[in-house]
Protein backbone atom coordinates (compact mmCIF):
# COMPACT_ATOMS: atom_id res chain seq x y z
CA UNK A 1 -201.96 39.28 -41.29
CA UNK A 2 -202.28 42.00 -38.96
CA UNK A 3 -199.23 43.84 -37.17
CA UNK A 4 -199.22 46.23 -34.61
CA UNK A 5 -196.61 48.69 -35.29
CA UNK A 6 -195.77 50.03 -31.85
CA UNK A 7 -195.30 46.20 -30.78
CA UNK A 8 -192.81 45.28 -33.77
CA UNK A 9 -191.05 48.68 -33.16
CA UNK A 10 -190.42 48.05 -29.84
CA UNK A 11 -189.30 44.30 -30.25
CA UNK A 12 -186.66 46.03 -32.89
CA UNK A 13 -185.47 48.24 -30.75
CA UNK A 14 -185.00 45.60 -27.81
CA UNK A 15 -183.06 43.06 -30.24
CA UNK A 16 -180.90 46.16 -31.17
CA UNK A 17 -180.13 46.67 -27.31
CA UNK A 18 -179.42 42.88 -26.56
CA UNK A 19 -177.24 42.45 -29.74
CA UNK A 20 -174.22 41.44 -28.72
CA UNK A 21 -171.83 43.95 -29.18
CA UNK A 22 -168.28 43.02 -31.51
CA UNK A 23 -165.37 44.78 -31.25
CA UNK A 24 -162.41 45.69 -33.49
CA UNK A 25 -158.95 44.88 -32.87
CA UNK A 26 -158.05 46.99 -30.14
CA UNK A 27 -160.92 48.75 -29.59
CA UNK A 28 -161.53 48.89 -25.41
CA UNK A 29 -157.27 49.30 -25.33
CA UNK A 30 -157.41 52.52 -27.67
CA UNK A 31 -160.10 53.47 -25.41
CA UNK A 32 -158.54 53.38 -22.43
CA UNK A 33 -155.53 54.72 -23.30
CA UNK A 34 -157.32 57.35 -25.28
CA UNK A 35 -159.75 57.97 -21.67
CA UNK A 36 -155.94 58.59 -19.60
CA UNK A 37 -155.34 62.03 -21.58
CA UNK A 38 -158.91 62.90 -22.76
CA UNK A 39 -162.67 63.13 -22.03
CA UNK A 40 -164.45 61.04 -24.15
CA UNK A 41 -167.96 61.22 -25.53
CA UNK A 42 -170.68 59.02 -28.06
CA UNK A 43 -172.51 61.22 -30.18
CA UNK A 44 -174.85 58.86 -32.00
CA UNK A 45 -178.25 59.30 -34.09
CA UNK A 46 -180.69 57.22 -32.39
CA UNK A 47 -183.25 56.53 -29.88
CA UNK A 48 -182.01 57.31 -26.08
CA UNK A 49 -183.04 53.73 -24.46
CA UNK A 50 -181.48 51.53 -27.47
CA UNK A 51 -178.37 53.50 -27.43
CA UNK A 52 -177.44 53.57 -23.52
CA UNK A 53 -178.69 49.94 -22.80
CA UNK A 54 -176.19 49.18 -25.62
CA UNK A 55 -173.43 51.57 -24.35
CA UNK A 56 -174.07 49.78 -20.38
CA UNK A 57 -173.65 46.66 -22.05
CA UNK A 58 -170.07 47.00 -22.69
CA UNK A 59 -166.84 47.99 -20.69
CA UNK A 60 -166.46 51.33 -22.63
CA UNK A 61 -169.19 52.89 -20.48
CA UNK A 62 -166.57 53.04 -18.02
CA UNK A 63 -164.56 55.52 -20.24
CA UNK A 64 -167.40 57.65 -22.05
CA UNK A 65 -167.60 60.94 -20.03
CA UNK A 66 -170.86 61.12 -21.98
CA UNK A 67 -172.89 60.80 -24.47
CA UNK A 68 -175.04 62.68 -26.78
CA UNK A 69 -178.56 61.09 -28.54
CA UNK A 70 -180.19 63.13 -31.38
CA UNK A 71 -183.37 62.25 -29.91
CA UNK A 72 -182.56 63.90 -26.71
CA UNK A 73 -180.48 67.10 -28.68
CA UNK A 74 -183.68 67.13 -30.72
CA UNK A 75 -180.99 67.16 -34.14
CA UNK A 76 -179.43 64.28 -36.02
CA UNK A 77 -176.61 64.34 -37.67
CA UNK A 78 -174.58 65.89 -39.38
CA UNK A 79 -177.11 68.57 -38.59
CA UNK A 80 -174.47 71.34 -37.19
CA UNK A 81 -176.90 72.21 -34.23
CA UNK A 82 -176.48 68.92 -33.03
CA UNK A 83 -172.79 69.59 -32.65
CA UNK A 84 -174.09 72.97 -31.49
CA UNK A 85 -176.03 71.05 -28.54
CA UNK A 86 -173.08 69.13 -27.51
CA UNK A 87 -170.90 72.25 -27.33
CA UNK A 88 -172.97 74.05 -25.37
CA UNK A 89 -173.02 71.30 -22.61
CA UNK A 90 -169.20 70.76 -22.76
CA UNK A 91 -167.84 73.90 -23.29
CA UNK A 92 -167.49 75.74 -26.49
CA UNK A 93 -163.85 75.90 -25.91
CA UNK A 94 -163.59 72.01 -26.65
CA UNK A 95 -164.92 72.68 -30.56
CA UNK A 96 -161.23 73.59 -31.10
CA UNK A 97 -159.38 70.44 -29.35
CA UNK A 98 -162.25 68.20 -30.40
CA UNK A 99 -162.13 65.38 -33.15
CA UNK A 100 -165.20 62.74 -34.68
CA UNK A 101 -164.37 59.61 -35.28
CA UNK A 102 -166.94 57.60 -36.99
CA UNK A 103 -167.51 54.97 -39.76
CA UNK A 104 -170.47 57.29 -41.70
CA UNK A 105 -168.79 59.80 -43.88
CA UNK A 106 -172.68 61.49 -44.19
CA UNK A 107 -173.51 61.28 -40.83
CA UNK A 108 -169.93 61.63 -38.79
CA UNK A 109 -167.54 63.62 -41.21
CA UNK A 110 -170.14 65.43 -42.92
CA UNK A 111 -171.55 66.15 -39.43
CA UNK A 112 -167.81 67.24 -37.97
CA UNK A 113 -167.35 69.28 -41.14
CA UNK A 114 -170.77 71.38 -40.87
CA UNK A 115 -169.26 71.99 -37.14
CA UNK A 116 -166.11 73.12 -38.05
CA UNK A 117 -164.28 70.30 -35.48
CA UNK A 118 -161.63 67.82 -36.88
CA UNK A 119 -162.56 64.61 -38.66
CA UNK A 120 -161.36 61.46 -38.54
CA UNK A 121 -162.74 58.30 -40.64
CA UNK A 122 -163.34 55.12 -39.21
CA UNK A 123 -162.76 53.57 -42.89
CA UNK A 124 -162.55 49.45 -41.91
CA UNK A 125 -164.74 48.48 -44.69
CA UNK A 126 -162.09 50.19 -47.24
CA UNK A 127 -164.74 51.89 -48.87
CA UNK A 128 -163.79 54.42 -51.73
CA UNK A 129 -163.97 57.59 -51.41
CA UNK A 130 -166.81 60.37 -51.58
CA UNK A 131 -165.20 63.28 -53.32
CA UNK A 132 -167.40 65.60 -51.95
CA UNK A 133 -166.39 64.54 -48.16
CA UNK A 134 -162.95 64.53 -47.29
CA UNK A 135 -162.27 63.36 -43.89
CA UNK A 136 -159.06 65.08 -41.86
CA UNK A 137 -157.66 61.56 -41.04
CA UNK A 138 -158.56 58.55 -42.31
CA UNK A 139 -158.00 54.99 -40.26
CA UNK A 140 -158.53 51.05 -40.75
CA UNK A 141 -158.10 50.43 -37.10
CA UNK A 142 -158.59 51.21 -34.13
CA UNK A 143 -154.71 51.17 -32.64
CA UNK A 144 -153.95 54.30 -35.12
CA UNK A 145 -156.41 56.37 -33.53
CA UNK A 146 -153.31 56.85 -30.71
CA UNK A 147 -150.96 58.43 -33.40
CA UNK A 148 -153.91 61.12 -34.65
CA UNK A 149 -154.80 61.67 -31.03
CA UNK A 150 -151.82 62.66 -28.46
């Protein structure tokens, strides 16, 4: 059998981008709440298209100030200069008063840590952990994220 690998990427990438998304427990209310007192922003490894047809899917869009792509920063994470990239577009002031959430302690916390911003780990699937990364905060849900973040 013969397979063109252009074709099957792009078919990949498409039923990434129609997936429908699931949420957590109080995901899009954290979010809002969170979007009253803060500028929000996705910074995801990925490719640009799959990423912000997923993002448009959803309600959150409405609350994401923006968001960063490592294929348009040109760095993945937890590469530092993709932190760097973001930075420099939002103000290197915000490194100080900024926090990562995320689920991937070698992508997100790793990433936050090789910044030098504060980390905060998206833990639902009660994994152990990595002795070698330790997160600032730790959560299981979504609704904590209000008493890390004031």
């Amino acid at each position: 059998m013969e397979v063109d690998g252009h074709r099957a990427d792009v078919l990949f990438r498409n039923g990434l981008a129609e997936a429908k998304v699931k949420y957590f427990d109080q995901t899009l209310e954290t979010i809002v709440e969170l979007s009253k007192r803060h500028d929000l922003y996705i910074v995801t490894n990925g490719v640009t298209e799959t990423q912000k047809r997923r993002l448009n899917q959803t309600p959150l869009h409405k609350y994401i100030k923006k968001i960063f792509i490592s294929e348009e920063t040109g760095y993945q994470k937890p590469n530092p200069e993709f932190f760097n990239y973001v930075f420099n577009d939002i103000g290197e002031d915000e490194r100080q008063h900024s926090i990562i959430v995320g689920d991937s302690l070698t992508s997100d916390i790793l990433g936050g840590i090789n910044a030098g911003i504060a980390t905060c780990w998206f833990n639902f699937r009660g994994f152990d952990h990595n002795p070698g990364i330790i997160p600032d905060y730790e959560i299981n849900s979504w609704k904590q994220l209000n008493d890390i973040v004031r």
